[in-house]
N, C-alpha and C. Protein backbone atom coordinates (compact mmCIF):
# COMPACT_ATOMS: atom_id res chain seq x y z
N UNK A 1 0.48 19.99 -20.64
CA UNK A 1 0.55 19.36 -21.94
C UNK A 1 -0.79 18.70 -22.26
N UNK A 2 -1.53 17.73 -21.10
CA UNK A 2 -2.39 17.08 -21.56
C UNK A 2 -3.87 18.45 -21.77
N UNK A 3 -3.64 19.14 -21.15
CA UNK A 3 -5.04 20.23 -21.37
C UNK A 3 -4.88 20.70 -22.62
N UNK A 4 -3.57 20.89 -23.35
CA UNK A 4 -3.12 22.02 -24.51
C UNK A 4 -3.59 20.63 -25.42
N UNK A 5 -3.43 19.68 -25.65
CA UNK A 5 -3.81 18.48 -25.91
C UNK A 5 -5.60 18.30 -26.55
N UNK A 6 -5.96 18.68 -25.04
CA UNK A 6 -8.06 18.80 -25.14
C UNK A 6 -7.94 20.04 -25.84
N UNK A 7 -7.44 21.32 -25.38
CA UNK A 7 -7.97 22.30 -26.14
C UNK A 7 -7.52 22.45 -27.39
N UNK A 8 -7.08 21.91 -27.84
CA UNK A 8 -6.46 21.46 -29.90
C UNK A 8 -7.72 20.65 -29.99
N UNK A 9 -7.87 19.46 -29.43
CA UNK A 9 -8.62 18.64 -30.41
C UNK A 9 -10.43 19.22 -30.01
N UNK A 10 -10.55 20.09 -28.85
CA UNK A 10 -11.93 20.32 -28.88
C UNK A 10 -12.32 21.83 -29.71
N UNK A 11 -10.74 22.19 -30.02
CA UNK A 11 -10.91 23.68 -31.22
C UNK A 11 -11.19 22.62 -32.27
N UNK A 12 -10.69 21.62 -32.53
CA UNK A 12 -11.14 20.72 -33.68
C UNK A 12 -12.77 20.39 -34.01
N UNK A 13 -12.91 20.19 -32.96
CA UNK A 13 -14.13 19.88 -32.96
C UNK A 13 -15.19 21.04 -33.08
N UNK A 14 -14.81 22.01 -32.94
CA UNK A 14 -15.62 22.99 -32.75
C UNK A 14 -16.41 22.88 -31.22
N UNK A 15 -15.73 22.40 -30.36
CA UNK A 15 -16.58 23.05 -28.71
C UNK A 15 -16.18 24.22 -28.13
N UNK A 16 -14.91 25.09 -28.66
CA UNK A 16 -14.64 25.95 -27.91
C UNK A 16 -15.38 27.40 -28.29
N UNK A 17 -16.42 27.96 -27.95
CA UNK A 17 -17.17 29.14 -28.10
C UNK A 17 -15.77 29.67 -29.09
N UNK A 18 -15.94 30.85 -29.84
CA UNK A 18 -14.99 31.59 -30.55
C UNK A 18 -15.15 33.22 -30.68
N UNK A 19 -16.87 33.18 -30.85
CA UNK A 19 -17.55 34.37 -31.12
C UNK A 19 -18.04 34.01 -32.49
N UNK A 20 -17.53 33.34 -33.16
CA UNK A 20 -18.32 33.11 -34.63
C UNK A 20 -19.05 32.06 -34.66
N UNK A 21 -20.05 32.28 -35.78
CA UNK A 21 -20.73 31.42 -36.41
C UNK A 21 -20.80 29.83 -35.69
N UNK A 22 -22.15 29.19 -35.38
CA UNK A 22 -21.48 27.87 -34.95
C UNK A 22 -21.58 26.85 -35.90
N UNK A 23 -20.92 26.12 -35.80
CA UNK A 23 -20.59 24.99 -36.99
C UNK A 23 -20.91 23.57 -36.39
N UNK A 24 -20.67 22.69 -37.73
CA UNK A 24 -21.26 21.48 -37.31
C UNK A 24 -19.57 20.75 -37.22
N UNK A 25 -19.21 20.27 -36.30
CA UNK A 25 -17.60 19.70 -36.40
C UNK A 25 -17.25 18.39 -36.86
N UNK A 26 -16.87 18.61 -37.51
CA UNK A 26 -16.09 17.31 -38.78
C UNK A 26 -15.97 16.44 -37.77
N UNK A 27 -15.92 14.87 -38.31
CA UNK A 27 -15.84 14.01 -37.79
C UNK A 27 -14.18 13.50 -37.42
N UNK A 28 -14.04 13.09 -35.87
CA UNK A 28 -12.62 13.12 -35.47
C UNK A 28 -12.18 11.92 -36.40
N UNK A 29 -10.87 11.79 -36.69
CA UNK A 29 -10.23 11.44 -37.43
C UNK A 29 -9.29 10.42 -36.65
N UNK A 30 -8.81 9.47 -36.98
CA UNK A 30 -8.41 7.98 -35.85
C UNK A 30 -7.23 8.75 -34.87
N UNK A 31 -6.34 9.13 -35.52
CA UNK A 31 -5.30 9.87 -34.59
C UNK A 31 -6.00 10.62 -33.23
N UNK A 32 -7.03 11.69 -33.81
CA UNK A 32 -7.53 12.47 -32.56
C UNK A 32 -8.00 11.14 -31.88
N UNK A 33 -9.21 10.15 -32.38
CA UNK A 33 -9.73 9.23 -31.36
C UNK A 33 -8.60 8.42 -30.70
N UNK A 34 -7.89 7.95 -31.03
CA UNK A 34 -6.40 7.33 -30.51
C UNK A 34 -5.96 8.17 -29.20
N UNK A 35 -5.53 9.57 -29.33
CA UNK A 35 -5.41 10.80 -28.74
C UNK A 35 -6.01 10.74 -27.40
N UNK A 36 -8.01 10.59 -27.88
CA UNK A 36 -8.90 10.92 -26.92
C UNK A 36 -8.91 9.80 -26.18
N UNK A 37 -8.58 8.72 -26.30
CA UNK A 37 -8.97 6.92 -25.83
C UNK A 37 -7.22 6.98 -24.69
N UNK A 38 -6.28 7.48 -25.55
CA UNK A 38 -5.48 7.39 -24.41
C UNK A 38 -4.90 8.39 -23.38
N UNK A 39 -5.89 9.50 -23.66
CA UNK A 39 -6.12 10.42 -22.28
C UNK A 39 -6.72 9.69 -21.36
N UNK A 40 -8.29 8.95 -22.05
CA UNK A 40 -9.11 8.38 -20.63
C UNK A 40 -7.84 7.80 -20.00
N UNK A 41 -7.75 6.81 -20.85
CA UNK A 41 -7.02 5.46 -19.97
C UNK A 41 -6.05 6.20 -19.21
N UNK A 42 -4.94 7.47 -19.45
CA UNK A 42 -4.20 7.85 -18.70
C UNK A 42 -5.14 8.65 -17.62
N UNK A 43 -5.97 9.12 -17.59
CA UNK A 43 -6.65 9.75 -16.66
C UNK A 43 -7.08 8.01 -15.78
N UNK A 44 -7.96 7.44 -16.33
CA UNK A 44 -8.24 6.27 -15.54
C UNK A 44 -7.28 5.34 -14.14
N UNK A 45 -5.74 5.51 -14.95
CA UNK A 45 -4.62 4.92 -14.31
C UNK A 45 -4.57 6.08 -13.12
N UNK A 46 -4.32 7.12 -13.51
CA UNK A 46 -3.97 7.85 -12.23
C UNK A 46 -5.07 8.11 -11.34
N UNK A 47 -6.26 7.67 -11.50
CA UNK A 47 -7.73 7.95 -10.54
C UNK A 47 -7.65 6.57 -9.54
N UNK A 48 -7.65 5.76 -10.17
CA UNK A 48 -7.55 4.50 -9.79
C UNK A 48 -6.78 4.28 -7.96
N UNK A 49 -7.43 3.58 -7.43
CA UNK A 49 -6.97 3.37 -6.09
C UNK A 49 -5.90 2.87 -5.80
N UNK A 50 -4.48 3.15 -5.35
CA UNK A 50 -3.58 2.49 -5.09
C UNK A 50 -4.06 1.22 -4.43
N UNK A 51 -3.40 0.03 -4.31
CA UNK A 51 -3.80 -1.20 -3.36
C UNK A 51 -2.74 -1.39 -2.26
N UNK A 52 -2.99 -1.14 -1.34
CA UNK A 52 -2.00 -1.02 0.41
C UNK A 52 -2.34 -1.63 1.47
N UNK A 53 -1.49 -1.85 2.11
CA UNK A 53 -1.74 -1.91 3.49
C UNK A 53 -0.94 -1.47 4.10
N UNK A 54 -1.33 -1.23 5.91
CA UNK A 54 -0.86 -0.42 7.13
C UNK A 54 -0.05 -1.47 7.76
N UNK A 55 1.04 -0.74 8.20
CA UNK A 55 1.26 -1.16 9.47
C UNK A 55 1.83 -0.57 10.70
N UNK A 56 1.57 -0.94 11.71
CA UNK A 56 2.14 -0.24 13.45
C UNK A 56 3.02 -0.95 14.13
N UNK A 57 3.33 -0.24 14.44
CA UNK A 57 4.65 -1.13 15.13
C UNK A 57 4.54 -0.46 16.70
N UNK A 58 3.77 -1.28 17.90
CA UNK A 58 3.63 -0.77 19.00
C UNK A 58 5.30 -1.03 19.98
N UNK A 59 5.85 -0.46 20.84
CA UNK A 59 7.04 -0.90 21.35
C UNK A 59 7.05 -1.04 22.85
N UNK A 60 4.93 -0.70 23.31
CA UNK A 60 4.77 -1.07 24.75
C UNK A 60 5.27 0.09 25.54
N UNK A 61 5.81 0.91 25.14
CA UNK A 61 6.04 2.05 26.32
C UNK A 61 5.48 3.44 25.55
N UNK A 62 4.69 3.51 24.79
CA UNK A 62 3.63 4.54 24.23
C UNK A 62 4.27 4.85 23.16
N UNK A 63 5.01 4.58 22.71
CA UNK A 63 5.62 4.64 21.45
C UNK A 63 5.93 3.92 19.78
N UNK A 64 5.20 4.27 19.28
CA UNK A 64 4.70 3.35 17.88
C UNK A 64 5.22 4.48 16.57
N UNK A 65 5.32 2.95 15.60
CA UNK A 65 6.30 3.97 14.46
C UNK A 65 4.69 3.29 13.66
N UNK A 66 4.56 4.20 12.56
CA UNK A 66 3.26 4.01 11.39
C UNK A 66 3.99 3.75 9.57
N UNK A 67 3.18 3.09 9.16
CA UNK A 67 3.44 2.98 7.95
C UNK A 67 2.03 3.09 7.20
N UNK A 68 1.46 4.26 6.66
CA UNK A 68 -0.06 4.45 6.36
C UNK A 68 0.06 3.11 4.36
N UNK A 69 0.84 3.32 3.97
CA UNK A 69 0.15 2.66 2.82
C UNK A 69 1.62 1.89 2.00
N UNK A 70 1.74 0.72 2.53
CA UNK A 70 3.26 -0.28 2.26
C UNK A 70 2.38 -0.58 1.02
N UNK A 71 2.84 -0.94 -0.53
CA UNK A 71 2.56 -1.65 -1.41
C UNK A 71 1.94 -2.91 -1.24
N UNK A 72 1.11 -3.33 -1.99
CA UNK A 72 0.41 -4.89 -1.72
C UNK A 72 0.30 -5.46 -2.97
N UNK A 73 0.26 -6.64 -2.93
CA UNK A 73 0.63 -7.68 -4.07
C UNK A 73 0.13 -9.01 -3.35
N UNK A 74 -0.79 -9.42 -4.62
CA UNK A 74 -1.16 -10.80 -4.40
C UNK A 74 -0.56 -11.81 -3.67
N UNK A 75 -0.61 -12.54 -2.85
CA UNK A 75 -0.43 -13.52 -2.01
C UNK A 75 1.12 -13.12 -0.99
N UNK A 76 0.79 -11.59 -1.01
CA UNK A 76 1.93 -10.66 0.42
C UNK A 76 1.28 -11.46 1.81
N UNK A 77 2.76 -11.73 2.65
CA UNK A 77 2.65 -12.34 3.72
C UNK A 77 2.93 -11.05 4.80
N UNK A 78 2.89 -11.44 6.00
CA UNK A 78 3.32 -10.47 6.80
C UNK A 78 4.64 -10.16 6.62
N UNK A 79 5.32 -11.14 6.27
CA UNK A 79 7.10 -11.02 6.68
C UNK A 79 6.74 -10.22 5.49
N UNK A 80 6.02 -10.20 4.13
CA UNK A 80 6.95 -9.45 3.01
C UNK A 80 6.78 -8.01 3.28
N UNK A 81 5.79 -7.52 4.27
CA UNK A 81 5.42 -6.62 4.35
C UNK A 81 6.30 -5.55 5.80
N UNK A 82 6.70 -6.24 6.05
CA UNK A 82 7.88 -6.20 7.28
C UNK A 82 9.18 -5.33 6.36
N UNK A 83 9.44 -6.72 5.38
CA UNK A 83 10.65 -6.64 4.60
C UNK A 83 10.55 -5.00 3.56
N UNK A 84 9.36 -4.63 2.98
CA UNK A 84 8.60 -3.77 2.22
C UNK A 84 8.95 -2.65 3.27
N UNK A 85 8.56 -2.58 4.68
CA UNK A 85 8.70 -1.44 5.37
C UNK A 85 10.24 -1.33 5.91
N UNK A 86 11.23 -2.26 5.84
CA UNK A 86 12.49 -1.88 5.96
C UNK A 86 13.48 -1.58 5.14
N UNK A 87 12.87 -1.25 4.04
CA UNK A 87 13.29 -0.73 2.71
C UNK A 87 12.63 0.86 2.38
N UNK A 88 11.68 1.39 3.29
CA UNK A 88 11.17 2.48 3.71
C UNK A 88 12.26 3.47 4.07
N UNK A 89 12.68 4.64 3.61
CA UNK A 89 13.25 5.46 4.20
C UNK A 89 13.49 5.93 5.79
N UNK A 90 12.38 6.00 6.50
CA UNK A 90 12.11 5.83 7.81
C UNK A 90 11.99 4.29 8.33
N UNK A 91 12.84 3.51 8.14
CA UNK A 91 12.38 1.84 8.26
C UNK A 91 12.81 1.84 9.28
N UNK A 92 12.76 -0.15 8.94
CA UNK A 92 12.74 -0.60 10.64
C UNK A 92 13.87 -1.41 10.19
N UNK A 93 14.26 -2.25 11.41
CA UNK A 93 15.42 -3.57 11.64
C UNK A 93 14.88 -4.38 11.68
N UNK A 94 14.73 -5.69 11.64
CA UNK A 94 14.26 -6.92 12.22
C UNK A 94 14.74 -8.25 12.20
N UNK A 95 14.61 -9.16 12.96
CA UNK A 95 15.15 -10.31 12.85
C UNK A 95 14.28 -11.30 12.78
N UNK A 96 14.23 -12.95 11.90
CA UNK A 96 13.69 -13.83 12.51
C UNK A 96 14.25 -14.94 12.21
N UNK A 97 13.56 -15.68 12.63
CA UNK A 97 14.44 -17.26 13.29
C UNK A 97 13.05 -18.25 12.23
N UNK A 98 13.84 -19.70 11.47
CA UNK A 98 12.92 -20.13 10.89
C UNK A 98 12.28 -19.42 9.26
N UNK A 99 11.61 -20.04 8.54
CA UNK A 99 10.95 -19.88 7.27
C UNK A 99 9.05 -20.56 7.25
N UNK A 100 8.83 -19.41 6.46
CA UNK A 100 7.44 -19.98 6.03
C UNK A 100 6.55 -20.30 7.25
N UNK A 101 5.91 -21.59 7.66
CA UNK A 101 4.94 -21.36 8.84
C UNK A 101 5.74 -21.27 10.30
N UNK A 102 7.13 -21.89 10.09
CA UNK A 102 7.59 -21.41 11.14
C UNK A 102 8.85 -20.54 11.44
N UNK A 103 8.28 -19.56 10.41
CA UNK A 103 8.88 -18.18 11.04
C UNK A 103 8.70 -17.69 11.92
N UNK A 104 9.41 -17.39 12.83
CA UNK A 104 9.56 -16.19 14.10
C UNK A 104 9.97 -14.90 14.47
N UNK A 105 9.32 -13.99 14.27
CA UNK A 105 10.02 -12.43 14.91
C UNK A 105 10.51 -12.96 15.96
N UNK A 106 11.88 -12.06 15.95
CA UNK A 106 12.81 -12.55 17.69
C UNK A 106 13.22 -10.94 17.65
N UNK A 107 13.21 -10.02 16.97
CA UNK A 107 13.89 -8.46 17.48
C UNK A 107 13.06 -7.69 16.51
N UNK A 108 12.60 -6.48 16.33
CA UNK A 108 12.22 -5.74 16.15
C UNK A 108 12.65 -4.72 16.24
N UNK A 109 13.39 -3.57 15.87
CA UNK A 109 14.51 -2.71 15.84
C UNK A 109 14.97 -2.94 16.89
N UNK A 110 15.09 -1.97 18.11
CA UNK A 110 15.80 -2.43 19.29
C UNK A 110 15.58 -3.46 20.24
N UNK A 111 14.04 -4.19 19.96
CA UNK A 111 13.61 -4.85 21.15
C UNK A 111 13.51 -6.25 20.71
N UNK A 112 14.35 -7.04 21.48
CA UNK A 112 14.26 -8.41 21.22
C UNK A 112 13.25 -9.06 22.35
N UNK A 113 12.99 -10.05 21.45
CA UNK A 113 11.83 -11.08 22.63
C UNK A 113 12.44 -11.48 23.79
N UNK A 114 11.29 -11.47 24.96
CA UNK A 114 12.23 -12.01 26.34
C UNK A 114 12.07 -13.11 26.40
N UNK A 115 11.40 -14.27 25.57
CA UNK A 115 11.11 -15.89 25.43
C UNK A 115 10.21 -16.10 26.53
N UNK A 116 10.67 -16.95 27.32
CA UNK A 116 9.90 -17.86 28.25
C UNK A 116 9.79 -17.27 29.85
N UNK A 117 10.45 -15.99 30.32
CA UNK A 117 10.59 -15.94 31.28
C UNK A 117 9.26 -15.23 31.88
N UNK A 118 9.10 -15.66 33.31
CA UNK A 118 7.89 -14.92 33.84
C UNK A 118 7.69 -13.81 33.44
N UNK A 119 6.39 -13.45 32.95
CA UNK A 119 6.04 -11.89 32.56
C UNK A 119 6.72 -11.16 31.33
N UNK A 120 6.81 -12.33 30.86
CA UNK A 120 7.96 -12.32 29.99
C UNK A 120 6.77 -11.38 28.30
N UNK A 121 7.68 -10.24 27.56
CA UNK A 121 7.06 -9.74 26.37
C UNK A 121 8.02 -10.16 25.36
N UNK A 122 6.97 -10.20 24.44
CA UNK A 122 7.59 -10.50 23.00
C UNK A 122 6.70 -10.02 21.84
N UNK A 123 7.32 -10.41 20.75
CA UNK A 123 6.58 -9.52 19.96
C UNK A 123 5.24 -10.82 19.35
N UNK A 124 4.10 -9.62 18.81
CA UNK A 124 2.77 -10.36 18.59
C UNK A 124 2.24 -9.79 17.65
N UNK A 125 1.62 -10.61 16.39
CA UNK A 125 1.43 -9.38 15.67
C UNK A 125 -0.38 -9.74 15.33
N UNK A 126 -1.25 -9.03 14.91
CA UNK A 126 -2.40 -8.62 14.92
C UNK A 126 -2.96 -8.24 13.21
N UNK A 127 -3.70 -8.98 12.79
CA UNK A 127 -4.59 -8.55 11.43
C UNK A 127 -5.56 -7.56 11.72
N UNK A 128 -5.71 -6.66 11.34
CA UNK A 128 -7.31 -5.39 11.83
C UNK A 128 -7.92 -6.09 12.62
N UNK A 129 -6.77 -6.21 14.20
CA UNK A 129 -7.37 -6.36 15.56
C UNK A 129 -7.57 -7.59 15.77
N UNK A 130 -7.31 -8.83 15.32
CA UNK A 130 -7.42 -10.15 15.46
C UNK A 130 -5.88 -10.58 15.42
N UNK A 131 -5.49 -10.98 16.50
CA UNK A 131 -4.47 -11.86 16.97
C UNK A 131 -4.36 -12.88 15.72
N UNK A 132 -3.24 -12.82 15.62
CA UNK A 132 -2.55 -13.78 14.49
C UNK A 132 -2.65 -15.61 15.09
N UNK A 133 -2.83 -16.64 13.89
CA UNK A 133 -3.15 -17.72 14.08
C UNK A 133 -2.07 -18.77 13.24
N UNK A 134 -1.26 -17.80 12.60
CA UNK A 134 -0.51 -18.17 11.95
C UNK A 134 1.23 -17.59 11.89
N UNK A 135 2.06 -18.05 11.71
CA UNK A 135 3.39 -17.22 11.77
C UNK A 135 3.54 -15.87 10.47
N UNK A 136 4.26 -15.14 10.76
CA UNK A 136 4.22 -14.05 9.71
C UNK A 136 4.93 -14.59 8.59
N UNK A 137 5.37 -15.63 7.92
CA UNK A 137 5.58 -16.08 6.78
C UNK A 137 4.75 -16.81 6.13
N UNK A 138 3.61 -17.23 7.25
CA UNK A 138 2.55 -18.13 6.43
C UNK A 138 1.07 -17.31 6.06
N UNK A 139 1.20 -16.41 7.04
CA UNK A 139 -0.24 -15.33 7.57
C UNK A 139 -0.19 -14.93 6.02
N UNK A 140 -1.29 -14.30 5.21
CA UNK A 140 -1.19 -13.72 3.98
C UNK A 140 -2.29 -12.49 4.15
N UNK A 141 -2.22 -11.45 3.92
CA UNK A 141 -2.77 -10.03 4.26
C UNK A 141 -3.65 -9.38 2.76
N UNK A 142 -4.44 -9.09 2.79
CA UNK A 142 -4.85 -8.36 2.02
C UNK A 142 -5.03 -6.85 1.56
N UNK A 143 -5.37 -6.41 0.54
CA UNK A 143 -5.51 -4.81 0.44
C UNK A 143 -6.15 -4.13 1.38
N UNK A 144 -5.59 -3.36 1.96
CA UNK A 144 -6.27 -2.34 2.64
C UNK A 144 -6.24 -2.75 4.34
N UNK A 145 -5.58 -4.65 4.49
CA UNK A 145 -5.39 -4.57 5.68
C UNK A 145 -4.77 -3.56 6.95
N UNK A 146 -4.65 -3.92 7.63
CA UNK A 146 -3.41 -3.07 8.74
C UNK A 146 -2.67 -4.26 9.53
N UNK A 147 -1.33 -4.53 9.65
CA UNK A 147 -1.21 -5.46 10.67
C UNK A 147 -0.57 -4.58 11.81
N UNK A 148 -0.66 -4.79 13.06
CA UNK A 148 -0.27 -4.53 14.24
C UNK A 148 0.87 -5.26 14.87
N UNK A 149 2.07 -4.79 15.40
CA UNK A 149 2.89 -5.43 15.54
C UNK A 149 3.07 -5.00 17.31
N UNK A 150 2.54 -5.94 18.34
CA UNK A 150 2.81 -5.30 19.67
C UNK A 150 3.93 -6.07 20.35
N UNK A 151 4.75 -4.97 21.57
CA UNK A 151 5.49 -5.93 22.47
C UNK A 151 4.61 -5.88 23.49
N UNK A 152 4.70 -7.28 23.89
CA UNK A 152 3.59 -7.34 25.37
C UNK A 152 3.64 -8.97 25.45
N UNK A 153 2.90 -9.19 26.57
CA UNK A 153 2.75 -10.49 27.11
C UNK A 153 1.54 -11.02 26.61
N UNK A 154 1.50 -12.33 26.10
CA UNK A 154 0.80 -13.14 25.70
C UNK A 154 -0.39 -13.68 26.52
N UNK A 155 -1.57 -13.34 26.60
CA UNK A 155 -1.95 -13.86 27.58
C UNK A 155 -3.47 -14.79 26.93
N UNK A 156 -3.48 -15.78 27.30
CA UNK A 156 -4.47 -16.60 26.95
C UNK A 156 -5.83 -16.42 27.54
């Protein structure tokens, strides 16, 4: 539709070779410019970079689920982005304990945290490779981040 669209208004114009005579082409008329102004912009919208971020979900025994490009939105926390990927067709489960800075992941589809015990794993989650400093309701992520979600032991 949108090509049958250009090739009307550039037969208008006279750009399309014909075999005849070449002419000087009348000046477009507001409709065609209206026409031509909201092709760009529809061409513009669909060129335009989606805004995303990644996430991994490691489970410690070589096995990780991916999410290449979750939606992003101004002041997205980790949890919303959690919540965003369990609304994913291929999603996840999760649980946590607490709100806002002290939110806690405690399960992660099948794997719940082992708390306090020696050698003990739980879940940890990671900004593009930097250990989190904040809980996943307070942490806030940006476009194009990745967060990492590992089970493993904490080690200082």
């Amino acid at each position: 539709m949108i090509a049958l669209q250009m090739a009307l208004t550039w037969a208008a114009l006279g750009l399309i070779a014909c075999g005849c005579r070449e002419r000087t082409p009348a000046p477009p008329n507001q409709d065609s410019k209206a026409n031509q102004d909201g092709l760009r912009n529809s061409q513009a919208s669909t060129t335009a970079p989606e805004r995303t971020v990644g996430l991994v979900i490691d489970y410690g025994d070589g096995g990780q689920k991916r999410f290449a490009a979750i939606p992003w939105r101004e002041g997205m926390t980790v949890l919303d982005v959690l919540e965003a990927a369990q609304h994913h067709p291929h999603g996840i489960t999760f649980a946590v304990r607490g709100r806002g800075e002290a939110a806690l992941l405690t399960k992660l589809d099948d794997l719940a945290n082992e708390e306090g015990a020696a050698g003990a794993r739980n879940w940890l989650f990671y900004v593009n490779d930097r250990l989190a400093d904040k809980s996943l309701g307070a942490a806030t992520v940006k476009s194009g981040d990745t967060i990492l979600w590992k089970f493993e032991r904490y080690v200082e």
